[in-house]
Protein backbone atom coordinates (compact mmCIF):
# COMPACT_ATOMS: atom_id res chain seq x y z
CA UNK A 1 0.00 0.00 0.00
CA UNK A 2 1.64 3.50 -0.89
CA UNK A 3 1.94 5.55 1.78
CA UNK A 4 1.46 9.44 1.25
CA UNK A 5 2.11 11.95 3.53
CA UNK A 6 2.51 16.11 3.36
CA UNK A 7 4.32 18.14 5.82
CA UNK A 8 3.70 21.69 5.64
CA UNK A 9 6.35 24.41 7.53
CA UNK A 10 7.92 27.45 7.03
CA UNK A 11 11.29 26.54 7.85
CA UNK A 12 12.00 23.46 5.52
CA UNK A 13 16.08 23.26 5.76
CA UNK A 14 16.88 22.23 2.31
CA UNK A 15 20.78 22.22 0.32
CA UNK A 16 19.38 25.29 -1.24
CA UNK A 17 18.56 27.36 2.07
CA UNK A 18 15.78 27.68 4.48
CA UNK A 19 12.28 27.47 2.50
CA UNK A 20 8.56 28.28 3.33
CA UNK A 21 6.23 25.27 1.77
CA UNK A 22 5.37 21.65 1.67
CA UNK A 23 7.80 18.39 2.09
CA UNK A 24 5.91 15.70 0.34
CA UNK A 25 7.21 11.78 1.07
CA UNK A 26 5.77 8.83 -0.82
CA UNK A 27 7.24 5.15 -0.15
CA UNK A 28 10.45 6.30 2.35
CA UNK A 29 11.36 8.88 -0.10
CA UNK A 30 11.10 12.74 -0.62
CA UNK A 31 9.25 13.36 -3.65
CA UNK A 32 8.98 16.44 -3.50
CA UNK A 33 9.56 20.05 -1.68
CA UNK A 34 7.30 22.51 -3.69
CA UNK A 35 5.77 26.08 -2.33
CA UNK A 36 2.20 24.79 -2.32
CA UNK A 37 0.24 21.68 -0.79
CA UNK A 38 -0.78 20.02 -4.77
CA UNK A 39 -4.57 20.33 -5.03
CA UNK A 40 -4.76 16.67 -5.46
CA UNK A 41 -2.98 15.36 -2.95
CA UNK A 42 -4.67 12.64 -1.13
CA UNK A 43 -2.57 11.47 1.64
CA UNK A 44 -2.25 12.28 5.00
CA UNK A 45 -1.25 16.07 6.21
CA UNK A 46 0.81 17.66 8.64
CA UNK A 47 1.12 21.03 9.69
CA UNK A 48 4.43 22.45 11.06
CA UNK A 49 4.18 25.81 10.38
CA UNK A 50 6.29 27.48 13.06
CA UNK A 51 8.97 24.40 13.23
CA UNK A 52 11.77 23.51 11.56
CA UNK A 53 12.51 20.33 9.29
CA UNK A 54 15.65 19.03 9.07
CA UNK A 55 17.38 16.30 6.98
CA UNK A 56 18.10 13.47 9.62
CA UNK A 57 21.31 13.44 11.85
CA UNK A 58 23.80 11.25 11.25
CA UNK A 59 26.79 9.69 13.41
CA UNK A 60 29.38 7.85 12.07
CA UNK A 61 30.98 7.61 16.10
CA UNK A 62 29.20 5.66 18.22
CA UNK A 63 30.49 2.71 20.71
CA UNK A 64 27.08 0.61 20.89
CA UNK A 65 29.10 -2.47 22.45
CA UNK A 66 26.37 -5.36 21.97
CA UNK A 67 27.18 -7.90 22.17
CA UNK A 68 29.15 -8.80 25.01
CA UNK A 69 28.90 -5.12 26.93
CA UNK A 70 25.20 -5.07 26.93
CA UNK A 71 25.68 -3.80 30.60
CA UNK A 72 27.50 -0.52 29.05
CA UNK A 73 25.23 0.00 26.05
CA UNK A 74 23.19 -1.87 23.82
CA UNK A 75 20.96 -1.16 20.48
CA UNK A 76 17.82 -0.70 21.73
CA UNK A 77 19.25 2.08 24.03
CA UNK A 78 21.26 3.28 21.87
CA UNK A 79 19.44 3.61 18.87
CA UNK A 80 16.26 5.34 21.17
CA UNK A 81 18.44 7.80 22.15
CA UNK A 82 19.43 8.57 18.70
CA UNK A 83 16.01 9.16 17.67
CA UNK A 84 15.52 11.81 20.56
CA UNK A 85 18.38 13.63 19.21
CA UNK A 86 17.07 13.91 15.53
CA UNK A 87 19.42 11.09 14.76
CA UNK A 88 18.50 8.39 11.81
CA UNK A 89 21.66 6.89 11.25
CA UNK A 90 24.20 5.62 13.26
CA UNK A 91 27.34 3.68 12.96
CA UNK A 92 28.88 1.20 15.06
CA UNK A 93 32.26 1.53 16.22
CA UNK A 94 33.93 -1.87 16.33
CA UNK A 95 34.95 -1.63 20.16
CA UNK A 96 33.88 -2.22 22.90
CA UNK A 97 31.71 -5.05 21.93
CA UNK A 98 32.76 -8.66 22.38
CA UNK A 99 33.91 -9.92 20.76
CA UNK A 100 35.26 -6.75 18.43
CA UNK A 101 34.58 -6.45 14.61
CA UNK A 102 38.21 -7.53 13.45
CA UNK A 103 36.98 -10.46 11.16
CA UNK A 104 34.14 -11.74 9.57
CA UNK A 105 32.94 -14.01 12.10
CA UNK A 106 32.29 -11.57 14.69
CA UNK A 107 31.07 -8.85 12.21
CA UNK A 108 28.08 -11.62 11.83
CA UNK A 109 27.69 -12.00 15.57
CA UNK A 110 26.83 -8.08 15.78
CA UNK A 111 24.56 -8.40 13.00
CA UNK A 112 23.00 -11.07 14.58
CA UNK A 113 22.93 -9.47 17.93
CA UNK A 114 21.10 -6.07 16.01
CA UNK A 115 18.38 -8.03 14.88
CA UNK A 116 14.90 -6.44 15.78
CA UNK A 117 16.40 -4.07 17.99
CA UNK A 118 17.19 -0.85 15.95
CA UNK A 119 15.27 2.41 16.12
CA UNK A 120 17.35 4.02 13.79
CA UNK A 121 19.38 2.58 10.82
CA UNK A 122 22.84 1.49 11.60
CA UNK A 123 26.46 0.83 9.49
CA UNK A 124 29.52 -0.97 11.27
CA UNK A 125 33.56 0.22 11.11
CA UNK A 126 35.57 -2.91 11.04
CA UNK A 127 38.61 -2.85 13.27
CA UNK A 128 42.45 -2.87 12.64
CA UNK A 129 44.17 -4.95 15.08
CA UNK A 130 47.86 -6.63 15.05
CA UNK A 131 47.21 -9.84 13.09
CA UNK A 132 44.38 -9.51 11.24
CA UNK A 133 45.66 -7.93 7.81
CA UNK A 134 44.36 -11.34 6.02
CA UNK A 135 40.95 -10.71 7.54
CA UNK A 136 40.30 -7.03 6.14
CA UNK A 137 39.39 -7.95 2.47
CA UNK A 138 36.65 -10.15 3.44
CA UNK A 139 35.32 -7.44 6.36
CA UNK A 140 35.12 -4.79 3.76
CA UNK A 141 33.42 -7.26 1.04
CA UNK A 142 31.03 -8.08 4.20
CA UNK A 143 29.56 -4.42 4.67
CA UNK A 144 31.34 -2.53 6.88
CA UNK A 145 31.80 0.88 6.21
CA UNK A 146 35.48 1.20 6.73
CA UNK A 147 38.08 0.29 9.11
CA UNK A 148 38.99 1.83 12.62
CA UNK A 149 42.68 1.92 14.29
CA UNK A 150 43.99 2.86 17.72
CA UNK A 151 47.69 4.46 18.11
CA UNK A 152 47.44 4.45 21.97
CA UNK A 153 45.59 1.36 24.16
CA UNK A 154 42.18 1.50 23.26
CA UNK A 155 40.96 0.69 26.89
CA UNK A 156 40.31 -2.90 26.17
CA UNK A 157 42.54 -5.57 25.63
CA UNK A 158 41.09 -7.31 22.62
CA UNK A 159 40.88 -4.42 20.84
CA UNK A 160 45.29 -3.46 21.16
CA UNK A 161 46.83 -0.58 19.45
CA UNK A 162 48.60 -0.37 15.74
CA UNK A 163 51.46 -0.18 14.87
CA UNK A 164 52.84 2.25 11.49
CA UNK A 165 53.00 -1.21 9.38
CA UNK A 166 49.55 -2.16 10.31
CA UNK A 167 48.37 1.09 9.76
CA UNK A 168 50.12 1.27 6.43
CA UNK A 169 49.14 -2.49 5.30
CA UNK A 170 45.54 -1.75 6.29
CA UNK A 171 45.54 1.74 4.11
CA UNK A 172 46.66 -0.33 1.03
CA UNK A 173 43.82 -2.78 1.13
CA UNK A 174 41.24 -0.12 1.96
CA UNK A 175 42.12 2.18 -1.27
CA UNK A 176 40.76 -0.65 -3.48
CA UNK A 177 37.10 -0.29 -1.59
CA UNK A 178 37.57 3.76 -1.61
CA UNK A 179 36.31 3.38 2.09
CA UNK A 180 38.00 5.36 4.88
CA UNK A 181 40.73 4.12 7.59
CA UNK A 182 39.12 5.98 10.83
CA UNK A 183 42.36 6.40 13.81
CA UNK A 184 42.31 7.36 17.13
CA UNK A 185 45.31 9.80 16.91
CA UNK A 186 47.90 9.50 20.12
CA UNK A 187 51.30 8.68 20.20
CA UNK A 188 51.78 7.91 23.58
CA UNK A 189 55.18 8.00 25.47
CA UNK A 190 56.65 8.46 28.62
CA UNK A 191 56.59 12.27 30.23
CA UNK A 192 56.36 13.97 33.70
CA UNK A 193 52.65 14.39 33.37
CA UNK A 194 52.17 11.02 33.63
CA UNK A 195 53.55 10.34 37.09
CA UNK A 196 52.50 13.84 38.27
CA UNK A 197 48.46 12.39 37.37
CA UNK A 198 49.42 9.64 39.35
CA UNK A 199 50.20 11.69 42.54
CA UNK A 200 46.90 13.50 41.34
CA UNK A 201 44.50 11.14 40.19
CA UNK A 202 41.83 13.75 41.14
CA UNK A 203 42.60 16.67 39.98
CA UNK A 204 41.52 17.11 36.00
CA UNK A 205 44.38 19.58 34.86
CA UNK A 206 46.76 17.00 36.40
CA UNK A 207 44.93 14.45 34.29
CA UNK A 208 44.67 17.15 31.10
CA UNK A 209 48.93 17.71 31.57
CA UNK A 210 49.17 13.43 31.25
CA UNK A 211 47.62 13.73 27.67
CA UNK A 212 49.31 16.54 26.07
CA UNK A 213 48.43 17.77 22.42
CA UNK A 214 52.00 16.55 21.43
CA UNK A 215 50.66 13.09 21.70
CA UNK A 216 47.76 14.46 19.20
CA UNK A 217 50.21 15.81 17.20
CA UNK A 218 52.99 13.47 16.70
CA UNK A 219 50.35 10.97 15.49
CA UNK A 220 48.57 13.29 12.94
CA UNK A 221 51.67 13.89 11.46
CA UNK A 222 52.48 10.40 11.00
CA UNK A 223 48.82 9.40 9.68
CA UNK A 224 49.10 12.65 7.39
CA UNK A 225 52.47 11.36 5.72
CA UNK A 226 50.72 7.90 5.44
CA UNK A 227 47.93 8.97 3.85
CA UNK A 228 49.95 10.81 1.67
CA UNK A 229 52.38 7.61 0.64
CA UNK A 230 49.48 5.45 0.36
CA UNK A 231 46.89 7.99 -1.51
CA UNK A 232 44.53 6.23 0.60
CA UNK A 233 41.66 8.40 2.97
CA UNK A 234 42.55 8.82 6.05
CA UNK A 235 40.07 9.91 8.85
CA UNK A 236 41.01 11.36 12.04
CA UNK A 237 38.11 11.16 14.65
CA UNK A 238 37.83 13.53 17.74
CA UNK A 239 40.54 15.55 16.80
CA UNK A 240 41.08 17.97 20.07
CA UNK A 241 44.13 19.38 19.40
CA UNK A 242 43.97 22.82 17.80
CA UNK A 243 47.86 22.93 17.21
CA UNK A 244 47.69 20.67 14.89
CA UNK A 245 45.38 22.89 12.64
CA UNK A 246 47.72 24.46 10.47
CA UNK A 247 49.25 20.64 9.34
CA UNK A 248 45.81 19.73 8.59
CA UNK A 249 45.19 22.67 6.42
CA UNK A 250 48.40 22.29 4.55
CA UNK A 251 47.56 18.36 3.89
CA UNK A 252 44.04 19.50 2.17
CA UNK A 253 45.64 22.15 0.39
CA UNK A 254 47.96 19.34 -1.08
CA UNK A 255 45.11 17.54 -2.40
CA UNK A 256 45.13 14.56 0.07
CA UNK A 257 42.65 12.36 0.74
CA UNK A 258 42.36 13.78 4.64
CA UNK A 259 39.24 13.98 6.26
CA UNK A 260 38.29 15.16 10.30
CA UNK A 261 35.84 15.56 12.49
CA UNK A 262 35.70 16.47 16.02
CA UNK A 263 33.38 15.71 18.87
CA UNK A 264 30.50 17.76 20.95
CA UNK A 265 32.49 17.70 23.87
CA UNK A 266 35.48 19.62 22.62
CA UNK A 267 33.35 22.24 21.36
CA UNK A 268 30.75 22.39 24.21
CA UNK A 269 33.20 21.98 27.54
CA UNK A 270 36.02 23.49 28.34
CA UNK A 271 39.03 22.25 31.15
CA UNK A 272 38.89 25.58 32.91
CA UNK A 273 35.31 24.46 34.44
CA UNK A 274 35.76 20.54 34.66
CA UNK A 275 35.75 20.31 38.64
CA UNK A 276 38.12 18.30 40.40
CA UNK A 277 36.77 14.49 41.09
CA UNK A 278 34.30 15.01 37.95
CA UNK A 279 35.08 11.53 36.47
CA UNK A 280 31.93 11.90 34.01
CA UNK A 281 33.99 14.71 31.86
CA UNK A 282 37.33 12.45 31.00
CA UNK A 283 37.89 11.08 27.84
CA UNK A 284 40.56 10.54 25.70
CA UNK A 285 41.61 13.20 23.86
CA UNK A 286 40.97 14.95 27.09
CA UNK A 287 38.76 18.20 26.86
CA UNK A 288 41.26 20.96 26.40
CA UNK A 289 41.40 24.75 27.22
CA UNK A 290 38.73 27.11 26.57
CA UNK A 291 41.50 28.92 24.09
CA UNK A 292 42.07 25.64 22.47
CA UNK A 293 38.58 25.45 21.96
CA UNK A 294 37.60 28.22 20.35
CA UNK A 295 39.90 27.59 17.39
CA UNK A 296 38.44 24.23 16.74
CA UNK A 297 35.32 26.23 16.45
CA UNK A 298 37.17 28.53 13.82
CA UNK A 299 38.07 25.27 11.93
CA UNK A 300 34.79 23.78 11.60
CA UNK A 301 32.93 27.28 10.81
CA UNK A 302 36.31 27.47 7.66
CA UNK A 303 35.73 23.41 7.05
CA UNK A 304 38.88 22.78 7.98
CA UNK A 305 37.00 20.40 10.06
CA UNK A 306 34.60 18.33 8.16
CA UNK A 307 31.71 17.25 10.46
CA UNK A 308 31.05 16.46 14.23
CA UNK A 309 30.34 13.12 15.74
CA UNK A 310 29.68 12.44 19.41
CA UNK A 311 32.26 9.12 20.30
CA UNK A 312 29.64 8.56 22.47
CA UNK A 313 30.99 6.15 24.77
CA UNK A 314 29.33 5.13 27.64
CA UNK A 315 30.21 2.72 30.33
CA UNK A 316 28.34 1.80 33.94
CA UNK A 317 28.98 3.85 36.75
CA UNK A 318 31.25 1.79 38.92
CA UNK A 319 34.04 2.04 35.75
CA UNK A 320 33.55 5.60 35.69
CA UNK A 321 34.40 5.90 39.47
CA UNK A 322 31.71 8.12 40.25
CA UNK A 323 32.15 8.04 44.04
CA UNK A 324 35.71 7.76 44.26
CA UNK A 325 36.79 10.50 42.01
CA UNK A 326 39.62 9.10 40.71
CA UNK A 327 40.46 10.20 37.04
CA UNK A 328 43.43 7.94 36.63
CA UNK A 329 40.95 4.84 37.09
CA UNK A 330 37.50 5.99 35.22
CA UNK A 331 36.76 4.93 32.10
CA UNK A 332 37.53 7.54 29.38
CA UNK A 333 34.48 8.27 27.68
CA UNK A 334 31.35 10.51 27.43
CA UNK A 335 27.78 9.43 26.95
CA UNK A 336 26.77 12.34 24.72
CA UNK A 337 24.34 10.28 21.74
CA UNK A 338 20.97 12.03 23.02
CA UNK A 339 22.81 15.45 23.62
CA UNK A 340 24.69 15.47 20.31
CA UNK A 341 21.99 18.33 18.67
CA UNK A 342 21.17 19.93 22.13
CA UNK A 343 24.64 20.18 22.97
CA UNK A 344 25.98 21.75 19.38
CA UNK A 345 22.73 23.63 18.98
CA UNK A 346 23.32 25.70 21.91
CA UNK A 347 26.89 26.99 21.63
CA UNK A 348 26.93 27.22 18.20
CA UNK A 349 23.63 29.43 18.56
CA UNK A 350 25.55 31.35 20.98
CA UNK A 351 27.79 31.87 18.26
CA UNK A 352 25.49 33.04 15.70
CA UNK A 353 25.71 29.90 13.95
CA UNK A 354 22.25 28.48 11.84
CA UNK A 355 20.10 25.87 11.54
CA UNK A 356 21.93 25.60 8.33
CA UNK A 357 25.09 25.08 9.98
CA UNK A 358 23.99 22.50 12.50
CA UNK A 359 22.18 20.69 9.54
CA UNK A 360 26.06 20.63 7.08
CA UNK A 361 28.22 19.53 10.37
CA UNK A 362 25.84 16.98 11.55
CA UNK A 363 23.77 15.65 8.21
CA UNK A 364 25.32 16.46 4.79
CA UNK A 365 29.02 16.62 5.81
CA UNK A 366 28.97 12.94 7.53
CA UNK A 367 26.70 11.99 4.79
CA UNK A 368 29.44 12.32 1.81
CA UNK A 369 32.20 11.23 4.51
CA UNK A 370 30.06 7.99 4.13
CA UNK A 371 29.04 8.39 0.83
CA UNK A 372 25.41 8.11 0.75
CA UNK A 373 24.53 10.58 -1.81
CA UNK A 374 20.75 9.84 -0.51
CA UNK A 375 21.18 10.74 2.50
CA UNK A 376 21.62 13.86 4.86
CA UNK A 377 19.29 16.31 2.96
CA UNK A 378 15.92 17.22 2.12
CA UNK A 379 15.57 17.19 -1.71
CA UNK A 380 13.61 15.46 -4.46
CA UNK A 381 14.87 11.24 -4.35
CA UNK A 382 16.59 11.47 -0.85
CA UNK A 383 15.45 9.05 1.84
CA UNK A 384 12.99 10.11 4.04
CA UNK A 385 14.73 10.63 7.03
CA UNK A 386 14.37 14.03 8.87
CA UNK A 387 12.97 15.09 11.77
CA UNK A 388 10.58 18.37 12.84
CA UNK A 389 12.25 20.81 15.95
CA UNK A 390 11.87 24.40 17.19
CA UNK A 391 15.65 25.69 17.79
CA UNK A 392 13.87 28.66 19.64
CA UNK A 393 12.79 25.71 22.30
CA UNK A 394 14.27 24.26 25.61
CA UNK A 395 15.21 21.04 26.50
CA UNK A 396 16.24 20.07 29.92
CA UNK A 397 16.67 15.85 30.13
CA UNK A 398 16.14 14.56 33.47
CA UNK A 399 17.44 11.10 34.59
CA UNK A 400 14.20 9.50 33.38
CA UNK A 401 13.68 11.06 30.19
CA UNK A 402 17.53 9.94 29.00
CA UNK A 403 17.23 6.87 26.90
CA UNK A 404 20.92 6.14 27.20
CA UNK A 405 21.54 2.28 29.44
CA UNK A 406 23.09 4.84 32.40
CA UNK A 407 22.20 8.50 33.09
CA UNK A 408 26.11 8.94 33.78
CA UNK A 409 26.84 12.09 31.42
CA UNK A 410 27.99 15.65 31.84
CA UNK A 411 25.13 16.86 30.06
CA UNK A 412 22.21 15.14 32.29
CA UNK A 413 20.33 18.18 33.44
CA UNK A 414 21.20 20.73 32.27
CA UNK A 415 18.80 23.26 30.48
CA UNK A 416 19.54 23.11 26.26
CA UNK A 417 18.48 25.22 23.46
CA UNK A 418 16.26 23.42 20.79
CA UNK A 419 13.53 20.66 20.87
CA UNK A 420 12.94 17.95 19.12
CA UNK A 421 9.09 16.96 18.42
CA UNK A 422 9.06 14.24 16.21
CA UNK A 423 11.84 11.81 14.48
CA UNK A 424 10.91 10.13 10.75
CA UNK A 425 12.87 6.95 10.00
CA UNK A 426 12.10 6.37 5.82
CA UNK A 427 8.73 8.76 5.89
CA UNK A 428 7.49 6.63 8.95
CA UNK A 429 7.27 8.64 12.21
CA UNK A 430 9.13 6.93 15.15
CA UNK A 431 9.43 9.01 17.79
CA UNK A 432 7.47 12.07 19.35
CA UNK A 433 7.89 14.33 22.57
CA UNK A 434 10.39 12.03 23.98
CA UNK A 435 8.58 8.98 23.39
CA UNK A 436 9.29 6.29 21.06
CA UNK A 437 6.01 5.42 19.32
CA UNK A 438 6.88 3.19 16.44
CA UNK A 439 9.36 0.86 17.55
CA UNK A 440 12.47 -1.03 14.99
CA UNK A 441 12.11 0.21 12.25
CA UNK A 442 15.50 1.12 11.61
CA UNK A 443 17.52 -0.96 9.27
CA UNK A 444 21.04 -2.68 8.80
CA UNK A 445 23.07 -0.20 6.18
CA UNK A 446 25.75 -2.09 4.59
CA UNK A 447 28.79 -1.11 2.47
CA UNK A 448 28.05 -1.54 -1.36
CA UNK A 449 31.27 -2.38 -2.70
């Protein structure tokens, strides 16, 4: 049965600008966005005058961790949370499940384990590890979206660190798929901060000094010559070092195949007001100076930064060492998936940023990273995933209303500009006033290679 429906607003965010009129969807596609309701239409209607419709969010950084970590995170949660962000597409990091995605086997274990359990769609990185060069040909023929590497310990064991030759063997096979090699960017090595954290373990400059930008740094500069060797694309996630701006900038203005996003947090929180004993703020890049901060904002409003992405990483409280305090011992992640529009919306508002910017860094930009040229925007063909908000709202998540597995997050709270009213997954509404209403019907989005 074809399904027909007409939303009518006068704030439809389209490639083209903000327009006054009438987004029409038939089947899970946008047929049309035209000034006038046609006279014939006979499906259902919506009006929306004084809200906004935006193309779907998307997040290409996301730890889910099913299987195996259900008790950090799991799809259902997840992929709820998602929707009450604006978010129709996700993908899957391939840690901290377990097992990880690092071969083909246990790539089919997480599909398995998504079954009738997503809210949103979802795609899957693969993951580099020592060892598994043989297995990366057959992960990329399998779907995933591209491949993920670690330059530092990524927190869990089965999941260890690269080294240059993996990274470089791994860049090799991916340029044959023209899929992305994703890396966690730090070089670690031995220096005074370290021990002085250790004397510290509360106290979050102490812990900022034991992760200095040099580590950042050092490793961009390495992926940046390897990406130029190779001619492969490189992707650096939750980049949080502004001094390595200017390297960045000279690699695109070589023509590389360099790509970067950065992460809510770093543009949203700043060290100078992280108290002391706050374990739900650490992560890795730590969040940096307020001065730091500012110039990432300068790189995404130049796109010298390509998109933001949450790394929403989320673990129970006891790892985060809630009551203790103790920063040297608490996991190193932030659970920001239903803040990730809330969050960015309200700074970058602050900074007389638009709608229009919110909908590039966190719809069309991560939509051509993944290149799904349907996808990400509101036009004639495009799937019909978008969502209807009022920016000029407030949103204020209390412990109950987060969809997340734990309420553990810096954001929990605290008072947001923007709203979301109602999330569309392929022209079918799934979520409304912080309530899902039309449960799994999100689908598996696989790599077409």
């Amino acid at each position: 049965m074809t399904k027909k429906l007409a939303i009518i607003s006068d704030h439809i965010v389209t490639p083209n600008g903000v327009i006054s009129g009438c987004l029409i969807v038939k089947d899970g596609k946008i047929t049309e966005i035209d000034e006038f309701l046609p006279g014939d239409f006979d499906g259902e209607i919506e009006m929306a005058k004084d809200l906004f419709i935006m193309p779907g969010l998307i997040d290409p950084h996301v730890h889910i961790n099913e299987p195996g970590r259900t008790q950090w995170e799991g799809f259902e949660t997840a992929t709820t949370a998602a929707a009450a962000s604006g978010i129709t597409l996700l993908v899957d990091m391939p840690l901290n499940s377990s097992p990880v995605t690092t071969n083909v086997t246990n790539f089919k274990l997480k599909l398995e384990a998504a079954k009738d359990k997503l809210n949103v769609n979802v795609g899957f990185w693969g993951g580099v590890i020592p060892g598994n060069r043989n297995e990366l040909d057959d992960l990329l023929k399998s779907g995933v979206l591209g491949l993920k590497a670690f330059l530092t310990h990524s927190g869990i064991d089965d999941f260890p660190n690269t080294e240059k030759a993996d990274l470089k063997n791994a860049l090799q096979i991916i340029k044959k798929y023209n899929r992305p090699l994703l890396v966690h960017c730090e070089l670690t090595e031995d220096h005074p901060g370290i021990a002085e954290h250790k004397n510290n373990p509360n106290d979050y400059m102490s812990y900022l000094r034991s992760r200095p930008k040099e580590w950042e740094n050092k490793a961009i500069a390495m992926m940046i010559d390897l990406c130029r060797e190779t001619e492969a694309h490189v992707h650096i996630v939750h980049l949080s070092s502004a001094e390595a701006l200017p390297m960045i900038a000279e690699a695109k203005a070589e023509g590389l195949n360099l790509t970067v996003e950065t992460a809510q947090h770093y543009l949203t929180l700043n060290a100078e007001d992280i108290p002391n004993g706050e374990t739900i703020y650490k992560c890795a890049p730590p969040i940096r100076e307020r001065e730091n901060n500012n110039k990432l904002w300068d790189a995404l409003k130049s796109g010298l930064i390509d998109f933001v992405a949450t790394d929403h990483s989320p673990a129970p409280p006891d790892l985060k060492e809630i009551s203790s305090g103790d920063l040297s011992k608490a996991w190193g992640g932030i659970a920001g998936l239903q803040f990730a529009l809330c969050s960015l919306w309200t700074e970058a508002k602050r900074r007389n940023f638009s709608v229009e910017d919110i909908a590039k860094w966190l719809s069309a930009s991560p939509a051509d990273f993944l290149g799904l040229s349907n996808k990400g925007k509101l036009e004639n063909g495009a799937d019909a995933d978008f969502f209807i908000w009022d920016p000029n709202g407030t949103t204020t998540f209390s412990s109950e209303e987060i969809h997340h597995r734990h309420k553990v997050s810096p954001y929990a709270g605290k008072p947001f500009a923007g709203k979301v009213h109602k999330t569309f997954i392929n022209g079918e509404l799934i979520y409304e006033n912080n309530k899902l209403i039309n449960a799994h019907k999100g689908t598996v989005l696989l790599g077409n290679f």
